[in-house]
C-alpha atoms as a PDB file:
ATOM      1  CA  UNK A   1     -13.453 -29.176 -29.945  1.00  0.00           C
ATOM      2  CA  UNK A   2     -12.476 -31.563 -32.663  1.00  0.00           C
ATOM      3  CA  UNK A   3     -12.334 -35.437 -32.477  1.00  0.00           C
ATOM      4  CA  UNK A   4     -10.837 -38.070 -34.663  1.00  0.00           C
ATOM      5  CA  UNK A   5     -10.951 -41.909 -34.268  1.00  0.00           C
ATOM      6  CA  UNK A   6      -7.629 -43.560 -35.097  1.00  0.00           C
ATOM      7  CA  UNK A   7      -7.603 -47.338 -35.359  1.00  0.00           C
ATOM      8  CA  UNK A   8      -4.409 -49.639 -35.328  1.00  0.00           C
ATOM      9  CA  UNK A   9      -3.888 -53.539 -34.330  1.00  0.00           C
ATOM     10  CA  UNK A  10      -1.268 -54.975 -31.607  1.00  0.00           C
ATOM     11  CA  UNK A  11       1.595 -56.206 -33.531  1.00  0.00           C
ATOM     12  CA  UNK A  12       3.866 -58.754 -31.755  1.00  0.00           C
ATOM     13  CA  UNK A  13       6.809 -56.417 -31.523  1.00  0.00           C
ATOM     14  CA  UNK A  14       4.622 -53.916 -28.875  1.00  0.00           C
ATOM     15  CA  UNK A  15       3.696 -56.755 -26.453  1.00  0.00           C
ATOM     16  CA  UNK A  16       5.875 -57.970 -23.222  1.00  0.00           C
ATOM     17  CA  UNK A  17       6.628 -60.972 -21.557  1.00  0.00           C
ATOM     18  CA  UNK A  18       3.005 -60.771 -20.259  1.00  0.00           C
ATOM     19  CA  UNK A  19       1.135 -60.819 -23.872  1.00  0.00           C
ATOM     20  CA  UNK A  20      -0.422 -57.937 -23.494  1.00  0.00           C
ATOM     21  CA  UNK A  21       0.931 -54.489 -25.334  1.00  0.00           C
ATOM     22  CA  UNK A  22       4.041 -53.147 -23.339  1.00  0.00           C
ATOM     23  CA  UNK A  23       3.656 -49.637 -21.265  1.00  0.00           C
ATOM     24  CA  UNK A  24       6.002 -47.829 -23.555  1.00  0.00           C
ATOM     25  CA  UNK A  25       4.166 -48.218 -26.929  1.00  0.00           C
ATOM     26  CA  UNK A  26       0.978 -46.153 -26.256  1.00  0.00           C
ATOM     27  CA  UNK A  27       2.825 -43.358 -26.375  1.00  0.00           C
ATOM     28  CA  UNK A  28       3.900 -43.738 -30.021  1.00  0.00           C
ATOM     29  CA  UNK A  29       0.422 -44.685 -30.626  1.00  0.00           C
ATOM     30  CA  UNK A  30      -0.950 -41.672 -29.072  1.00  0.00           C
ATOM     31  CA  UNK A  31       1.681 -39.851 -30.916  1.00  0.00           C
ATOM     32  CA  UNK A  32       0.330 -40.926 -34.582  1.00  0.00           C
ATOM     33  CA  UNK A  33      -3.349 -40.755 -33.353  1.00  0.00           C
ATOM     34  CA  UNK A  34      -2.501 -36.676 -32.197  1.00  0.00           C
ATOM     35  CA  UNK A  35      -0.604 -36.155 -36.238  1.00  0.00           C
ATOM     36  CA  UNK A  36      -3.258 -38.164 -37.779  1.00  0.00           C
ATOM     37  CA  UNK A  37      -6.119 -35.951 -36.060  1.00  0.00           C
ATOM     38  CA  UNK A  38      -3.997 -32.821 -37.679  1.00  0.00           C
ATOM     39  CA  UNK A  39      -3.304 -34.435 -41.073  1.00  0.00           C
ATOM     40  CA  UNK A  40      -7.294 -34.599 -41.795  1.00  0.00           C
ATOM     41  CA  UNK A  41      -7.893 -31.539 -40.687  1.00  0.00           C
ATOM     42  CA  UNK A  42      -5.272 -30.310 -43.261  1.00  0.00           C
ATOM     43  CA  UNK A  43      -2.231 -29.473 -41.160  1.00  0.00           C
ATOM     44  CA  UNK A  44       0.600 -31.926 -41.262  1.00  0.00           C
ATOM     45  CA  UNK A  45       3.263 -32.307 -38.537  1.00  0.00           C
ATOM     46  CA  UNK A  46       5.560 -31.448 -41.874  1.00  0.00           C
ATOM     47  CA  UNK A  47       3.859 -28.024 -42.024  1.00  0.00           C
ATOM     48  CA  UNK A  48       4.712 -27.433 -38.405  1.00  0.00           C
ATOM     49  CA  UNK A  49       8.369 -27.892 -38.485  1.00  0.00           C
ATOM     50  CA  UNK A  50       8.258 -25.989 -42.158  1.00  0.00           C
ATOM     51  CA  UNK A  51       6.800 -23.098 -40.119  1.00  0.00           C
ATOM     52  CA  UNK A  52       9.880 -23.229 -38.117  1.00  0.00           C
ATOM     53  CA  UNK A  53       7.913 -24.520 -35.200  1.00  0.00           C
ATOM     54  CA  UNK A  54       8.445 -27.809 -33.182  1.00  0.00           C
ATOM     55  CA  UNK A  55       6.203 -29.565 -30.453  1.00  0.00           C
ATOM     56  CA  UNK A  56       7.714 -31.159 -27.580  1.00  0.00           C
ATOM     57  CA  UNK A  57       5.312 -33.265 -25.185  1.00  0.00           C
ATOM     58  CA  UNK A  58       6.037 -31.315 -21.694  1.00  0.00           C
ATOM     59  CA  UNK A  59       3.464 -33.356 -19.720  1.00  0.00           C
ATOM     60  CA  UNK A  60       1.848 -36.996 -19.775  1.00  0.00           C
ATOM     61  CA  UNK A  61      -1.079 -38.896 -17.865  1.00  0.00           C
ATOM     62  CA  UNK A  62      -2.061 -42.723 -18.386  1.00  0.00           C
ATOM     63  CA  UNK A  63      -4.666 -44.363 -16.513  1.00  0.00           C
ATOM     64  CA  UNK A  64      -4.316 -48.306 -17.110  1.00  0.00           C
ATOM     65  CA  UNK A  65      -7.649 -50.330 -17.304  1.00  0.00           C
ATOM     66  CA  UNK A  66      -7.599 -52.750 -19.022  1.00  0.00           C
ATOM     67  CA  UNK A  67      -4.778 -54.897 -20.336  1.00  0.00           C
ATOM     68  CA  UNK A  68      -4.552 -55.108 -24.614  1.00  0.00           C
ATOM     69  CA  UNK A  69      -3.662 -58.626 -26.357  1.00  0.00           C
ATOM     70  CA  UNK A  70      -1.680 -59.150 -29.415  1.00  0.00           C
ATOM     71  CA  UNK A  71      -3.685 -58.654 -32.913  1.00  0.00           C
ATOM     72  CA  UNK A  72      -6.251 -56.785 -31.180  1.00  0.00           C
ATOM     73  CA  UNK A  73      -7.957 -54.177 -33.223  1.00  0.00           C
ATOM     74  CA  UNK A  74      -8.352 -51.140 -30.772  1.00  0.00           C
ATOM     75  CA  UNK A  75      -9.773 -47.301 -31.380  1.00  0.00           C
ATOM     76  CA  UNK A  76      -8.342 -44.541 -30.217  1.00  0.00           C
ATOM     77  CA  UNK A  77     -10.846 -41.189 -29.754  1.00  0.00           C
ATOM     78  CA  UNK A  78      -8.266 -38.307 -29.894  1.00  0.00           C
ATOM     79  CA  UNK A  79      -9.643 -34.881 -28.607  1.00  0.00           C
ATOM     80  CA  UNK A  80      -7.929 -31.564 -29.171  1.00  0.00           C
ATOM     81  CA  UNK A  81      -9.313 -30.097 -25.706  1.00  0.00           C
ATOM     82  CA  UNK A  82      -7.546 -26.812 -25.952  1.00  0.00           C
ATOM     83  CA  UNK A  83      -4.905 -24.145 -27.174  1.00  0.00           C
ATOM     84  CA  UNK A  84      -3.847 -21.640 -24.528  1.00  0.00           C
ATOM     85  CA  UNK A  85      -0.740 -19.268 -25.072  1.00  0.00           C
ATOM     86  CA  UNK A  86       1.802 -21.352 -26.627  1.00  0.00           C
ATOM     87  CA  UNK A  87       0.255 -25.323 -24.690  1.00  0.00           C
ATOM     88  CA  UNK A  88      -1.906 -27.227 -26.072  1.00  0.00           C
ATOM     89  CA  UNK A  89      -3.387 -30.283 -25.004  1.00  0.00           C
ATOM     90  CA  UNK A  90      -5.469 -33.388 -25.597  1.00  0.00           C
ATOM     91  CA  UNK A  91      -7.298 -36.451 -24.726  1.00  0.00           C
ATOM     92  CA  UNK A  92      -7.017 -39.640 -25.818  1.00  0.00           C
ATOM     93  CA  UNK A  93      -9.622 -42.383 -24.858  1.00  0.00           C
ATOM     94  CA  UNK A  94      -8.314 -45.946 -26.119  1.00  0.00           C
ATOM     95  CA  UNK A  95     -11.641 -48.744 -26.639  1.00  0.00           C
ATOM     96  CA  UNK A  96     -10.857 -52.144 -27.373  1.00  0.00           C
ATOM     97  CA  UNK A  97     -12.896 -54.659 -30.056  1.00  0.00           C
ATOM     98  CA  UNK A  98     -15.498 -54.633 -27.902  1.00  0.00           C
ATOM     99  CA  UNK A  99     -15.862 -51.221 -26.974  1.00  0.00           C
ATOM    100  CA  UNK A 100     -14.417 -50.970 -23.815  1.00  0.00           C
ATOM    101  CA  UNK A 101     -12.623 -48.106 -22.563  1.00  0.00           C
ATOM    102  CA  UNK A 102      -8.605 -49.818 -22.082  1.00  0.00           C
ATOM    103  CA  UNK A 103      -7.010 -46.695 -21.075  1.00  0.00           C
ATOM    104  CA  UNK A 104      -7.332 -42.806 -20.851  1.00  0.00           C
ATOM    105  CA  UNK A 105      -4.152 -40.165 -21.018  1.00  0.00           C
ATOM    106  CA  UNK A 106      -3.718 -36.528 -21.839  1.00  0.00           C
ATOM    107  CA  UNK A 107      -0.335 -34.822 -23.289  1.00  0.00           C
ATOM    108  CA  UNK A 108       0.004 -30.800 -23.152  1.00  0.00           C
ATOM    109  CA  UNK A 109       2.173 -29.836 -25.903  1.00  0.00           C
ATOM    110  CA  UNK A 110       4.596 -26.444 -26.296  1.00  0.00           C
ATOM    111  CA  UNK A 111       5.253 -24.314 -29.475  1.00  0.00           C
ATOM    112  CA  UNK A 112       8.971 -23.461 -29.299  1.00  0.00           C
ATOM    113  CA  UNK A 113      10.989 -22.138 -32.475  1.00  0.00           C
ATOM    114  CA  UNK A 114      12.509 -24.813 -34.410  1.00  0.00           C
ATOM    115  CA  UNK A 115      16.251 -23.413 -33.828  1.00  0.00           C
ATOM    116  CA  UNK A 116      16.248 -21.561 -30.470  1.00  0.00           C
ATOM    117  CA  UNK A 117      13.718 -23.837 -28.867  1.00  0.00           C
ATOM    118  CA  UNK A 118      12.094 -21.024 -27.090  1.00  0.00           C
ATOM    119  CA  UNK A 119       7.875 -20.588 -26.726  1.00  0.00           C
ATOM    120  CA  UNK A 120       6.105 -19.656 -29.788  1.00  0.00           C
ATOM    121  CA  UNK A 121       3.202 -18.739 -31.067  1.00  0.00           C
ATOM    122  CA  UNK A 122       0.784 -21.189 -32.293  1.00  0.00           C
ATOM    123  CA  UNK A 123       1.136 -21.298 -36.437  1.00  0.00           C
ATOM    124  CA  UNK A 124      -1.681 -19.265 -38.149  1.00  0.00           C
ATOM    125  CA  UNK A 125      -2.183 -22.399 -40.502  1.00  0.00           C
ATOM    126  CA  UNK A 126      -2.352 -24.319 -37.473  1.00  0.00           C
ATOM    127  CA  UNK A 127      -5.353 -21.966 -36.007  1.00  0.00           C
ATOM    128  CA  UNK A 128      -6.850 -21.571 -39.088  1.00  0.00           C
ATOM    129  CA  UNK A 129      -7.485 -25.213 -39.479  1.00  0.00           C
ATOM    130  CA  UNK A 130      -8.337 -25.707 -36.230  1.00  0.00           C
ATOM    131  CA  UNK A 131     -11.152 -22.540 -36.675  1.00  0.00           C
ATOM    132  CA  UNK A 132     -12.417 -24.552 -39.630  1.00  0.00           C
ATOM    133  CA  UNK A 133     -13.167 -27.868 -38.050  1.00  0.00           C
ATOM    134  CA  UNK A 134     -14.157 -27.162 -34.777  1.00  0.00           C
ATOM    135  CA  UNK A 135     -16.945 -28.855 -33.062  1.00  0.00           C
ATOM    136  CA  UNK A 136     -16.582 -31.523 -35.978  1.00  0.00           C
ATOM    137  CA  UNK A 137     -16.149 -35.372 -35.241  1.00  0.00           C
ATOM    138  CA  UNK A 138     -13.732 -37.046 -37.813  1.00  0.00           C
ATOM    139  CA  UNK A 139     -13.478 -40.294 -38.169  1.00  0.00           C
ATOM    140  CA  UNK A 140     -10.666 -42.000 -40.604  1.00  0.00           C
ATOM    141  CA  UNK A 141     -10.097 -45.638 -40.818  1.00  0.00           C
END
């Protein structure tokens, strides 16, 4: 299992008529939280697609708990939970300033070839890395 703690503040562009951050925008947050947790492990999104691989999100869950404001400073705790055939999946646990668990959602993932868009196998790079930091809690700020 690896972890990683990505941390990013409500901008005014992300929130809605309501103040708080809109539906839409956790998924792009989630989105950099899941490439950052692969950058510092050594494997960049960029060495994916140069491995002639792409990653399309087949699946999504949110669970909404608490609302977010504008210029709040929240955490997200990004866990790769698991790489079966060509899926892979993970959690992602979003804490506000004070610690407070905000919202909860998983994405499963599919390797397909970059120009055929069929299933793939997982990159060795990709495996490799993933060998090397198991079980390790990263934290970048």
């Amino acid at each position: 299992m690896i972890e990683h703690e990505f941390k990013f503040r409500v901008t005014y562009p992300d929130t809605d008529q309501m103040g708080t951050m809109h539906h839409a925008n956790y998924v792009k947050y989630y989105e950099a939280a899941r490439w950052e947790l692969f950058r510092i492990i050594g494997f960049s999104y960029n060495s994916v697609e140069e491995a002639g691989v792409m990653c399309p999100v087949i699946r999504m869950n949110f669970r909404f708990i608490k609302p977010t404001r504008y210029d709040e400073l929240l955490t997200i705790k990004t866990t790769l939970k698991a790489i079966k055939g060509v899926r892979i999946w993970f959690e992602y646990k979003l804490y506000n300033e004070g610690n407070e668990l905000i919202n909860e959602a998983e994405t499963e993932l599919a390797f397909v070839g970059r120009d055929n868009w069929k299933p793939c196998a997982v990159p060795d790079l990709l495996l490799s890395a993933i060998a090397e930091n198991s079980n390790l809690k990263l934290i970048s700020k």
